[in-house]
Protein backbone atom coordinates (compact mmCIF):
# COMPACT_ATOMS: atom_id res chain seq x y z
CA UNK A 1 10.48 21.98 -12.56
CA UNK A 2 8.03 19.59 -14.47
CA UNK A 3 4.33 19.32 -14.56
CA UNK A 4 2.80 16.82 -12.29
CA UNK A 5 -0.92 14.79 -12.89
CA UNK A 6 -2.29 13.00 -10.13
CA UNK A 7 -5.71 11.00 -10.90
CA UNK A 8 -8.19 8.51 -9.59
CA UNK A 9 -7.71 9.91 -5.93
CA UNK A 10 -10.01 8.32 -3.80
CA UNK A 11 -10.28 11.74 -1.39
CA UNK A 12 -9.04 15.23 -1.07
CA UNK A 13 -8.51 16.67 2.47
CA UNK A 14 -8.52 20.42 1.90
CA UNK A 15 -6.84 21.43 5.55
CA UNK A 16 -9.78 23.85 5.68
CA UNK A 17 -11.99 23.26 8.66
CA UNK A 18 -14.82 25.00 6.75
CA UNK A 19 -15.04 22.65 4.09
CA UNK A 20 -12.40 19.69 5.26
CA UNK A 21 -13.51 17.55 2.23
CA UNK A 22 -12.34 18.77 -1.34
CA UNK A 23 -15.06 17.38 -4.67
CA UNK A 24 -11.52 16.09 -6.30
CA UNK A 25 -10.34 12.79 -8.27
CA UNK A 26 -7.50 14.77 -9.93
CA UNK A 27 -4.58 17.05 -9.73
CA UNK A 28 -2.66 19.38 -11.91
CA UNK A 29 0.55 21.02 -10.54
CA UNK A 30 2.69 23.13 -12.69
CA UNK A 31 5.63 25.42 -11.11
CA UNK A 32 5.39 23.74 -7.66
CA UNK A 33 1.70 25.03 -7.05
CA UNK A 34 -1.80 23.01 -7.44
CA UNK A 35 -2.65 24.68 -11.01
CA UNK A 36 -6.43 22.97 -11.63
CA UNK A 37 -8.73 20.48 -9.92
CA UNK A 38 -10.34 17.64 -11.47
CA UNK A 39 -8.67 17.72 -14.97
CA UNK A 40 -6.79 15.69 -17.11
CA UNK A 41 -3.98 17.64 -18.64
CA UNK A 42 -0.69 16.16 -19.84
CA UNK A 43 1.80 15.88 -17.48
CA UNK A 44 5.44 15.11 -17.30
CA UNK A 45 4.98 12.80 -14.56
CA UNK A 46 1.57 11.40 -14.18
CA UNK A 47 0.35 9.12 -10.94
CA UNK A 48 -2.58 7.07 -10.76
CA UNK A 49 -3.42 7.10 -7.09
CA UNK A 50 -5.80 3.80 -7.74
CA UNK A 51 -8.33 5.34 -5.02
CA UNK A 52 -6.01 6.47 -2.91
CA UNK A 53 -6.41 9.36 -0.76
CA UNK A 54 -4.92 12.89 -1.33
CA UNK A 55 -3.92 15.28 1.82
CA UNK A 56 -1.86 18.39 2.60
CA UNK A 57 2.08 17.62 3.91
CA UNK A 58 1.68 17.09 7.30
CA UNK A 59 3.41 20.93 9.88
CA UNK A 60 4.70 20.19 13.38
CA UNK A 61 3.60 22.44 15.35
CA UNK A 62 6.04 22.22 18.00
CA UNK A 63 9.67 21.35 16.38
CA UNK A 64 13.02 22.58 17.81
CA UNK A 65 15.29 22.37 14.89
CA UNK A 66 18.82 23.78 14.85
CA UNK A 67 21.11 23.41 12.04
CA UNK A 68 20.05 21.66 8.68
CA UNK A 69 19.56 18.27 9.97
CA UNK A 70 21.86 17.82 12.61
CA UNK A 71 20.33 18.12 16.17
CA UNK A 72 22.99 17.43 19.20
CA UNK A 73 20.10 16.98 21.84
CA UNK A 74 19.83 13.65 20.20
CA UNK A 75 23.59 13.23 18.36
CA UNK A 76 21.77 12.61 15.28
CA UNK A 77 22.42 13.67 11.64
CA UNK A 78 19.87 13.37 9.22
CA UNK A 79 16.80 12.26 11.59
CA UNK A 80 14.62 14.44 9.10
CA UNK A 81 14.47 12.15 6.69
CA UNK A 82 12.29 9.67 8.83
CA UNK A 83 9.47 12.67 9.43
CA UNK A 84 9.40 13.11 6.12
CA UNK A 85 9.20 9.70 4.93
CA UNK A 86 6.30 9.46 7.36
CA UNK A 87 4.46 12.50 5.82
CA UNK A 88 5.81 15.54 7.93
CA UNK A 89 6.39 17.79 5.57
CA UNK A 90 6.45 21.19 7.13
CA UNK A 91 7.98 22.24 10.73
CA UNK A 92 7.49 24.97 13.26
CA UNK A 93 10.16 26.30 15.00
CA UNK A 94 9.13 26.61 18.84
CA UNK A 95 13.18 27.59 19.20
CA UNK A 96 16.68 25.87 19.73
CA UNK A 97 16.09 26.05 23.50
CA UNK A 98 18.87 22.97 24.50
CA UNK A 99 21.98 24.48 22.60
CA UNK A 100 24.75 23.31 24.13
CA UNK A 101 25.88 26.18 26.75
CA UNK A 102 22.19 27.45 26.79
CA UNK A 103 21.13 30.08 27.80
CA UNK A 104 23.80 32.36 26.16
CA UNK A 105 23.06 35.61 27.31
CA UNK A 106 20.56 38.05 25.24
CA UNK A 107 23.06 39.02 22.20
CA UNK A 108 23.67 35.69 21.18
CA UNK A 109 19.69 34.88 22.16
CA UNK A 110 19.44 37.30 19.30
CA UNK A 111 21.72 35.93 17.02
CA UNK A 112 20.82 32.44 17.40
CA UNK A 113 17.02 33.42 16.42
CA UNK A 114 18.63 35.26 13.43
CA UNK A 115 20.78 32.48 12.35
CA UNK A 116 18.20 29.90 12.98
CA UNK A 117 15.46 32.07 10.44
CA UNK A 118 17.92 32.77 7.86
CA UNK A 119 19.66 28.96 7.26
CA UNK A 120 16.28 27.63 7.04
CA UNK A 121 15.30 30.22 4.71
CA UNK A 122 18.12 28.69 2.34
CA UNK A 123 18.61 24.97 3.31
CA UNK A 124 15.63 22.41 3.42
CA UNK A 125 16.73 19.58 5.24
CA UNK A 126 15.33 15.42 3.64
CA UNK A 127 13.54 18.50 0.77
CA UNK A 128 10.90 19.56 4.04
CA UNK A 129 9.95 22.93 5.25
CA UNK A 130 11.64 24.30 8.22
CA UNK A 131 10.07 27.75 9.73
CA UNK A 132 13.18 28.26 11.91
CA UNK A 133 12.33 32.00 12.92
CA UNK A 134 11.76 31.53 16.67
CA UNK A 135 13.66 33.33 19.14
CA UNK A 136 14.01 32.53 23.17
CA UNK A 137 13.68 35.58 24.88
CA UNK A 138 16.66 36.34 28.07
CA UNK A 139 17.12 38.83 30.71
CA UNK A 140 18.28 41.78 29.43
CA UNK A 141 16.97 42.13 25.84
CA UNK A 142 16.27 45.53 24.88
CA UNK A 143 13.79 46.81 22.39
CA UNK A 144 16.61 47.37 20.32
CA UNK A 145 17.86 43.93 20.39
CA UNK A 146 14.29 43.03 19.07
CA UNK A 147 13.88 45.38 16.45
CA UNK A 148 17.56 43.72 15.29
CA UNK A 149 15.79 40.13 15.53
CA UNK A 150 13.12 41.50 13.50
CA UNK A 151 14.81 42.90 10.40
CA UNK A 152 16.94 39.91 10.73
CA UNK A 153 14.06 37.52 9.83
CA UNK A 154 12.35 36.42 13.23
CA UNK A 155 8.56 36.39 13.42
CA UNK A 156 8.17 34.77 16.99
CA UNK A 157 9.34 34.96 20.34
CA UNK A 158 9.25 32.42 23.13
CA UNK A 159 8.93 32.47 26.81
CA UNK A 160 10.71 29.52 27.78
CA UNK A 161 13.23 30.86 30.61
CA UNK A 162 12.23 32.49 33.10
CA UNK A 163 12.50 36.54 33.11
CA UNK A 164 12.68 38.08 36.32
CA UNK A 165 10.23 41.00 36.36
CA UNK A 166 6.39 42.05 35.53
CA UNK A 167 7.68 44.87 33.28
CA UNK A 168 10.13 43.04 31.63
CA UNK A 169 7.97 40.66 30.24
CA UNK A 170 5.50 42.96 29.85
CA UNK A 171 7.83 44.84 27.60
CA UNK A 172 8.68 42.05 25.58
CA UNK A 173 5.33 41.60 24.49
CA UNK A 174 4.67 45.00 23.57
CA UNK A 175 8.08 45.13 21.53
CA UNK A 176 7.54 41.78 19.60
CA UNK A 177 3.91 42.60 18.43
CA UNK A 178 5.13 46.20 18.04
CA UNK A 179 7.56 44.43 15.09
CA UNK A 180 4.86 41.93 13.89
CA UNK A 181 5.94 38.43 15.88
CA UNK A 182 3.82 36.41 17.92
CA UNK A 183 3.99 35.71 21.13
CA UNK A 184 4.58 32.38 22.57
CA UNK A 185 4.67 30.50 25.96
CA UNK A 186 6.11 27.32 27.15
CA UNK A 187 3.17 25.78 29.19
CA UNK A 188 4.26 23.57 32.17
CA UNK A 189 6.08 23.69 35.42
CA UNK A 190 8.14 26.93 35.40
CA UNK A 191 7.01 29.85 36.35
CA UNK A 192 8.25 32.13 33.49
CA UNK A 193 8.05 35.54 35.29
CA UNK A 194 10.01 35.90 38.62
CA UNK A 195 7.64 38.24 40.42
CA UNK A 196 4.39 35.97 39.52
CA UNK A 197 3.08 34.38 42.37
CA UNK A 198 2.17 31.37 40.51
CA UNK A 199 2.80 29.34 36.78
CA UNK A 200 -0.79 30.75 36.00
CA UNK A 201 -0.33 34.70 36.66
CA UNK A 202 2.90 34.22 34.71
CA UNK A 203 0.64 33.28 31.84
CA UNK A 204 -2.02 35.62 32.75
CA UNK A 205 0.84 38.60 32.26
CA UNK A 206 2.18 37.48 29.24
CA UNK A 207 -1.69 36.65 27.58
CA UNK A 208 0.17 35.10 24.75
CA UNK A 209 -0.56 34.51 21.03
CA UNK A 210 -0.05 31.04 21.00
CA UNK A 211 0.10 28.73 24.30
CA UNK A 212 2.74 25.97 23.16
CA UNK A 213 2.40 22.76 24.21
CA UNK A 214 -0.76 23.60 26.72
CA UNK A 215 -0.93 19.77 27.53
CA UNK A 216 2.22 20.10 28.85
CA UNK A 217 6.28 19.30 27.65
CA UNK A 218 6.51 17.13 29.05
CA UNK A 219 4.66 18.14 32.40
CA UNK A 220 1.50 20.39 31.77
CA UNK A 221 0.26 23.37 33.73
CA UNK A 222 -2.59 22.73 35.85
CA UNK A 223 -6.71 22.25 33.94
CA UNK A 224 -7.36 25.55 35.88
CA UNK A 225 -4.40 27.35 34.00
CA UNK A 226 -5.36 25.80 31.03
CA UNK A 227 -8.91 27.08 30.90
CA UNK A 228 -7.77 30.35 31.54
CA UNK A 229 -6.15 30.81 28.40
CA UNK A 230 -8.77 29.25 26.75
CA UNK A 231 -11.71 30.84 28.15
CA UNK A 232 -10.30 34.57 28.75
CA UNK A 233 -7.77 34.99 25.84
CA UNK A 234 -8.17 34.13 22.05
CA UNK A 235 -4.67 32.61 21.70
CA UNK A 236 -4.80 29.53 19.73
CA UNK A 237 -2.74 26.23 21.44
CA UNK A 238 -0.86 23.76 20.30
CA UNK A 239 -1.20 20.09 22.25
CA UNK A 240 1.92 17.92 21.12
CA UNK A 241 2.95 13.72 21.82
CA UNK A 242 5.54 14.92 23.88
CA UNK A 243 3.31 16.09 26.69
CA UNK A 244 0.17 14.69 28.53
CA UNK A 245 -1.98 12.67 26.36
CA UNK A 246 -5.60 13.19 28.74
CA UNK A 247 -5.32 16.55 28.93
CA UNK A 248 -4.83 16.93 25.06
CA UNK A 249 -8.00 14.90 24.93
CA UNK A 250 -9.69 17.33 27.39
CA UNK A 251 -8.63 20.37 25.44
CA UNK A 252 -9.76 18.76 22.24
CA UNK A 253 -13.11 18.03 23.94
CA UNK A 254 -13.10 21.61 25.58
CA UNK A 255 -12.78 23.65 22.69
CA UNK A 256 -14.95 21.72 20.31
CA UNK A 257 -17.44 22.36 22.68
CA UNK A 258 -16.87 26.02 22.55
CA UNK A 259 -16.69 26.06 18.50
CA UNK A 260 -13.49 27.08 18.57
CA UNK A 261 -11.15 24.10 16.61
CA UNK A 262 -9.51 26.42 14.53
CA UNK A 263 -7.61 27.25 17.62
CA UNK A 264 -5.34 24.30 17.87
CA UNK A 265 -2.64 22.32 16.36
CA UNK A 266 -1.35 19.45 16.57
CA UNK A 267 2.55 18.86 16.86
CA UNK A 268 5.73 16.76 19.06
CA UNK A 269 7.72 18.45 20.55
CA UNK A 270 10.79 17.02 19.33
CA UNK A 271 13.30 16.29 19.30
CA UNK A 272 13.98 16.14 22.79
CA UNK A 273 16.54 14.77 25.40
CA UNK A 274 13.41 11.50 25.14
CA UNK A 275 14.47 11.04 21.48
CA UNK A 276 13.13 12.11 17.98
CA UNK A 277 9.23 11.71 17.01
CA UNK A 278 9.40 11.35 12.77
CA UNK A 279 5.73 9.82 12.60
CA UNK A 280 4.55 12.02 15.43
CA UNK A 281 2.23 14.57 14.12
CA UNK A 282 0.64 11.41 12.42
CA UNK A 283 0.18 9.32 15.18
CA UNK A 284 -1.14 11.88 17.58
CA UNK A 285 -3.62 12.86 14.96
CA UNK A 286 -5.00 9.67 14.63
CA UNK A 287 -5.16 9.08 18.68
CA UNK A 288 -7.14 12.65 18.83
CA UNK A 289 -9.32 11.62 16.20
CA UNK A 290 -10.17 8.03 17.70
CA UNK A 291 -10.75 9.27 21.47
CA UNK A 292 -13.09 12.76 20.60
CA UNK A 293 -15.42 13.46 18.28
CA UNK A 294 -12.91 14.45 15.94
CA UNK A 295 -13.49 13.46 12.50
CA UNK A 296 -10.65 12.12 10.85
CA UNK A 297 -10.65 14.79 8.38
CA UNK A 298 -11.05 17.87 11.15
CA UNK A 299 -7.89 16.02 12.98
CA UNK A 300 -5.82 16.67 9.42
CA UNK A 301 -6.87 19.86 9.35
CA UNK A 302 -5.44 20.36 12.66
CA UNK A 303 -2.32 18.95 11.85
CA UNK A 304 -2.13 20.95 8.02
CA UNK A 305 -4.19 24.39 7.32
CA UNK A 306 -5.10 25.47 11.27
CA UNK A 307 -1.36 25.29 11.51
CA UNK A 308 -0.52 27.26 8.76
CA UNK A 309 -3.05 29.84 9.35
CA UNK A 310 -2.09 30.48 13.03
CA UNK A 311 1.84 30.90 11.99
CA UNK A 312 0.89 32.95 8.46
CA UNK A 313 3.17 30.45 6.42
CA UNK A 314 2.13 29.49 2.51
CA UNK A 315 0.76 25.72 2.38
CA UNK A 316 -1.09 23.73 4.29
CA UNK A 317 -4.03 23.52 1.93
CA UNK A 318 -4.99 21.78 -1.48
CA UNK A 319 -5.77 24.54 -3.39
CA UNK A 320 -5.38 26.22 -6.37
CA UNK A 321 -2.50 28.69 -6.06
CA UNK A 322 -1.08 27.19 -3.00
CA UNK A 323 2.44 25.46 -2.85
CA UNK A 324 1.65 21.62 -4.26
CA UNK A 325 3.10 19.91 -0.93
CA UNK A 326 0.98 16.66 -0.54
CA UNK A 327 0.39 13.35 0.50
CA UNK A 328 -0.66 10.53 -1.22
CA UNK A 329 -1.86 7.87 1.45
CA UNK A 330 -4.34 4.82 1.87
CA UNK A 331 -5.28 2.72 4.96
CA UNK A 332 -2.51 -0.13 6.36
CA UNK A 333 -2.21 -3.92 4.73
CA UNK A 334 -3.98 -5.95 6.88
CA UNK A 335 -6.26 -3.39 8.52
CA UNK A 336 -9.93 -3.60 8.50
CA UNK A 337 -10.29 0.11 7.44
CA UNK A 338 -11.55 1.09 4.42
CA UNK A 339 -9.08 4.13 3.52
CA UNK A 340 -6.32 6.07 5.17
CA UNK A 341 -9.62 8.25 6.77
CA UNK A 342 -11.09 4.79 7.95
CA UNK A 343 -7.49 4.52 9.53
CA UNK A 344 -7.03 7.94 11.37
CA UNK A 345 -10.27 6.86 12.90
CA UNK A 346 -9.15 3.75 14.53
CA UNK A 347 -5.94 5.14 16.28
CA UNK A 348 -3.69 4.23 13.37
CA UNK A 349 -1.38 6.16 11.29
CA UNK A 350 -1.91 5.93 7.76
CA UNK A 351 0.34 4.61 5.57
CA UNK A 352 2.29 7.22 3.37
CA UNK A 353 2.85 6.13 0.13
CA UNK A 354 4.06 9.17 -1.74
CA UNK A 355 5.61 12.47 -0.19
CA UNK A 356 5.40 15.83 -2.39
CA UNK A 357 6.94 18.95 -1.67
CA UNK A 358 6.43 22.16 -4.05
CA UNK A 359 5.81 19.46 -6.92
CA UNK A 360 9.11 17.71 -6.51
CA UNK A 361 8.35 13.97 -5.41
CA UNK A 362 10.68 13.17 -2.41
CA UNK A 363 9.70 9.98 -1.55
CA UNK A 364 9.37 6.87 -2.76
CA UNK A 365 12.69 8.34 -4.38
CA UNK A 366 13.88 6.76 -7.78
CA UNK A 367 17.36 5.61 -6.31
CA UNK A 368 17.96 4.53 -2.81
CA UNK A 369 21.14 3.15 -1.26
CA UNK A 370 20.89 -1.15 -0.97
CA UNK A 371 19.05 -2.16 1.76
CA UNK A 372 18.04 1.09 3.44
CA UNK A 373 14.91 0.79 5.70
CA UNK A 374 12.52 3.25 4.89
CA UNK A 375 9.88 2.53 7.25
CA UNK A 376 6.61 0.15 7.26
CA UNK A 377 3.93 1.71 5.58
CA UNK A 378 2.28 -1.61 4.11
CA UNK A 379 0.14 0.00 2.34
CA UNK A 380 -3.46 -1.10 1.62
CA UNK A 381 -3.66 0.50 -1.77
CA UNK A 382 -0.60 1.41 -4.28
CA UNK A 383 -0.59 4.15 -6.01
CA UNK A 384 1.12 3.63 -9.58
CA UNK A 385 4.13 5.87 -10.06
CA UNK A 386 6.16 5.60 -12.83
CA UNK A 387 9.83 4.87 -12.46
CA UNK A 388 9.13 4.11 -8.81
């Protein structure tokens, strides 16, 4: 792996809330890690970003992967390529919940969370980050079967089908945070606990650790329910494209107002029977950021470090030490915006002009087959890159 110099960077986004805005024009990356900022060492590759600006890979928050990149929800074979052409360069597992044959019954529930952790721990689909170690929880799990998920890799459950008791769920709580693994919901119209009287007390048994998708996928749970999990528990949220776009806005708006961003994430939910979402996580970024009082730098955050943090994985940030997965981006041709910030903004996705994962450049890629379409960035500013 070679060494890597990126200079005259316009602007660093961290993907730390509590300081969103790195003093950078440079970067040094040896070994697939940031090694210095603001230096000018010889590199074996070195890119002059001409002012352009410098952020973390963008995570999904809400992904259901299944094997490598093949996903038969949508027949499609090698969709991740397009998320991470358009800067998606991490994504979260929320579990393979439309296998064909689903549900399976709880010892293959168990298996498929153990296979799902353990080929993404080998196999990176398009060169991204895949954090496939998300199981759906069935009827009929014991605590055995999760202390096998657990030494077989999983770190999170997910309510997503309905169980039929209080105790049972109750008991699958306990045993996944016995073993280390958050807890997730689906939040929306199903009432994931049989003897619940309502969508709401089902969430008010489990109390989860994260509330996925709390503006719904696609249909949301009522503002009441919503602002129950906000107000009463500390879980942190996720709000995703895939679901109700006000209510995002409304969550947004409700936990700025309590101080409390570093609770949520941004993320798709896809792919879906509705069809893949590769520039998702950018898009719905840049719609937060233009309708609240998000700046556009607090709305990468969101989409980078908060989601790291929550799910304990190893990037997210530009920092020294951390994993050198980064974007190099700049505002649209044509647009009246002054930088890819200036962009996020106005409602608009910025235009990706260089994808980096562990210090390997993955796109623009040296060779690429005659004609292929990768996508219309248009970017404002070019970043030089030799060979490229």
């Amino acid at each position: 792996m070679g060494t890597l110099l990126i200079e005259n960077i316009g602007k660093v986004v961290s993907g730390d809330l509590n300081e969103p805005i790195l003093n950078a024009e440079s970067l040094f990356i040896a070994d697939g890690v940031v090694k210095e900022i603001n230096t000018r060492l010889k590199a074996d590759l070195k890119i002059d970003a001409r002012g352009c600006s410098v952020f973390p890979g963008l995570i999904d928050a809400h992904h259901h992967p299944y094997f490598g990149d093949f996903h038969p929800v949508v027949n499609a074979v090698g969709y991740t390529d397009r998320y991470m052409e358009s800067g998606t360069t991490g994504l979260v597992s929320c579990g393979p919940y439309a296998l064909p044959g689903h549900p399976l019954g709880p010892k293959a529930g168990v298996a498929l969370g153990i296979l799902s952790a353990q080929s993404f721990m080998k196999v990176r689909p398009s060169g991204i980050k895949v954090y496939g170690e998300c199981m759906i929880v069935e009827a009929g799990m014991t605590e055995e079967d999760f202390a096998e998920a657990a030494k077989g890799g999983v770190r999170r459950i997910k309510f997503l089908l309905p169980v039929p008791t209080v105790d049972m769920a109750r008991n699958y709580v306990k045993w996944a945070r016995q073993r280390g693994m958050k807890v997730l919901t689906h939040c929306g119209g199903r009432k994931l606990v049989g003897e619940a009287e309502s969508i709401g007390q089902a969430l008010q048994i489990i109390s989860p650790d994260v509330a996925a998708h709390l503006n719904g996928g696609p249909t949301p749970p009522s503002w009441e329910d919503a602002e129950w999990l906000l107000d009463k528990t500390a879980c942190s949220t996720d709000v995703v494209l895939g679901g109700n776009l006000m209510l995002a806005v409304k969550i947004v708006k409700k936990l700025m107002a309590k101080g409390q961003l570093d609770r949520l994430m941004v993320g798709t939910d896809s792919p879906t029977p509705g069809g893949t979402a590769s520039g998702g996580v950018a898009k719905f970024m840049s719609f937060l950021a233009s309708t609240t009082d998000l700046t556009p730098e607090q709305a990468v955050c969101l989409s980078t470090g908060t989601t790291a943090r929550v799910h304990g994985l190893s990037t997210g940030f530009v920092k020294v030490g951390m994993p050198a997965d980064l974007l190099i981006t700049s505002a649209k041709d044509g647009t009246s915006a002054p930088d890819a910030l200036g962009e996020i903004k106005d409602g608009n996705a910025p235009a990706v002009c260089a994808v980096i994962v562990d210090g390997e450049l993955l796109h623009p890629a040296e060779h690429r087959p005659s004609g292929r379409y990768v996508g219309r960035s248009n970017p404002k500013q070019r970043p030089v890159i030799p060979g490229r």
